[in-house]
Protein backbone atom coordinates (compact mmCIF):
# COMPACT_ATOMS: atom_id res chain seq x y z
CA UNK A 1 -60.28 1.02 20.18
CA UNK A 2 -58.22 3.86 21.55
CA UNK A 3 -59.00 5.59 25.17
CA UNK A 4 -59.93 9.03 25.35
CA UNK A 5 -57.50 12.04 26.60
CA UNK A 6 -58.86 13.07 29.66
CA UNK A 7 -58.75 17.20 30.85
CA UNK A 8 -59.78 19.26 33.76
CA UNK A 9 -62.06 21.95 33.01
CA UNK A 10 -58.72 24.36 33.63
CA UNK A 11 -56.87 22.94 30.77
CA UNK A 12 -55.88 25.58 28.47
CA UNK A 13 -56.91 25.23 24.70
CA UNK A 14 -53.45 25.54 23.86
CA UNK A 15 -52.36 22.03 25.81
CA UNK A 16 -56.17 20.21 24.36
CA UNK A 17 -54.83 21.55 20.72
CA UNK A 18 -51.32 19.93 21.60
CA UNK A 19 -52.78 16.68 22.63
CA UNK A 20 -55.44 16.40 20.33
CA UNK A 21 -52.79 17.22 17.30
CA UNK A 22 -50.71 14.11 18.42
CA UNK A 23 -53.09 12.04 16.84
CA UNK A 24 -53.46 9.81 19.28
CA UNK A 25 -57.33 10.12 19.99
CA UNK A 26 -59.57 12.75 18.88
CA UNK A 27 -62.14 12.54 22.12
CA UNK A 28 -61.64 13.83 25.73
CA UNK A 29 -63.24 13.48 28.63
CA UNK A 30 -63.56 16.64 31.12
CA UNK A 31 -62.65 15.63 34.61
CA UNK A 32 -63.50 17.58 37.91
CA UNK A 33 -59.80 17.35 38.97
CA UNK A 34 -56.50 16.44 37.91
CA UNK A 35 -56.50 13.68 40.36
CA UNK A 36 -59.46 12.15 38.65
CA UNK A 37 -57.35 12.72 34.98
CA UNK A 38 -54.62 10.83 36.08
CA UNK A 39 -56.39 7.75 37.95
CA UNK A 40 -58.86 7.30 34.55
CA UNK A 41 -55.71 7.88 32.21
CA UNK A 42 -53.84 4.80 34.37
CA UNK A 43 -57.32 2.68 34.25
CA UNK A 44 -58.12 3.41 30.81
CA UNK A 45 -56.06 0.47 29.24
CA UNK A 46 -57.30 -1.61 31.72
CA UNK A 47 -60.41 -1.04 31.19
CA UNK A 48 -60.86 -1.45 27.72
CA UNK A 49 -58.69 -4.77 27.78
CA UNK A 50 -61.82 -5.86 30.49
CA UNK A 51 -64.27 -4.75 27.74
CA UNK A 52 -62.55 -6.63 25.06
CA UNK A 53 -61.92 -9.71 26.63
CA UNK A 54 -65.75 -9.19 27.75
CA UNK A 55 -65.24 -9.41 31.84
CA UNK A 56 -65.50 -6.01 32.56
CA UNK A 57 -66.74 -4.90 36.30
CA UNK A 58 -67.97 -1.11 37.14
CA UNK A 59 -65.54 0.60 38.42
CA UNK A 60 -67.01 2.92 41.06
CA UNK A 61 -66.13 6.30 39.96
CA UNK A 62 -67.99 7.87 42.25
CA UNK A 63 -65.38 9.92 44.21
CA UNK A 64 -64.55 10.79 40.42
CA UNK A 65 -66.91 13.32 39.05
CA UNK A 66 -67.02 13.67 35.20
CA UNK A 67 -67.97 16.83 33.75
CA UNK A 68 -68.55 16.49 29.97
CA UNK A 69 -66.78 15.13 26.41
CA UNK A 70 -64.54 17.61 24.70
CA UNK A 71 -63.72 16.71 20.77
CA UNK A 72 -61.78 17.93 18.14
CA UNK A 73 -65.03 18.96 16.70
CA UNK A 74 -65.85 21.38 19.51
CA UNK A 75 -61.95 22.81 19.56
CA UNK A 76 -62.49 23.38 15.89
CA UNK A 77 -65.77 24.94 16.39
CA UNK A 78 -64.34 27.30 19.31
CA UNK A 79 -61.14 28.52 17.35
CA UNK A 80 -63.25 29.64 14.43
């Protein structure tokens, strides 16, 4: 299982089709901040390790609004 990028809602296609074309996951997550990015982008490994080893705890992501999922689909749907 590979985390999801994470983006603000500012992000310009040009750096989602740069990070989606390394390959490296094909989901995002739209963030209300950068701030918020950066803290779920540390956590992520983290928190899929919990999930895997089955002793995950809710993190409290409240101060963290999330805004939406952003695929490859929908940047492929956008473009053309």
């Amino acid at each position: 299982m590979r985390p999801p990028l994470y983006f603000t809602p500012n992000t310009k296609m040009s750096a989602v089709c740069h990070s989606f074309s390394s390959g490296y996951s094909h989901m995002g997550i739209v963030c209300e901040n950068k701030d918020t990015a950066q803290y779920l982008n540390r956590a992520s490994d983290r928190i899929i390790q919990s999930l895997v080893d089955g002793d995950y705890c809710y993190d409290n992501l409240e101060d963290h609004e999330l805004k939406g999922i952003l695929t490859l689909e929908n940047v492929i749907e956008r473009i053309l």
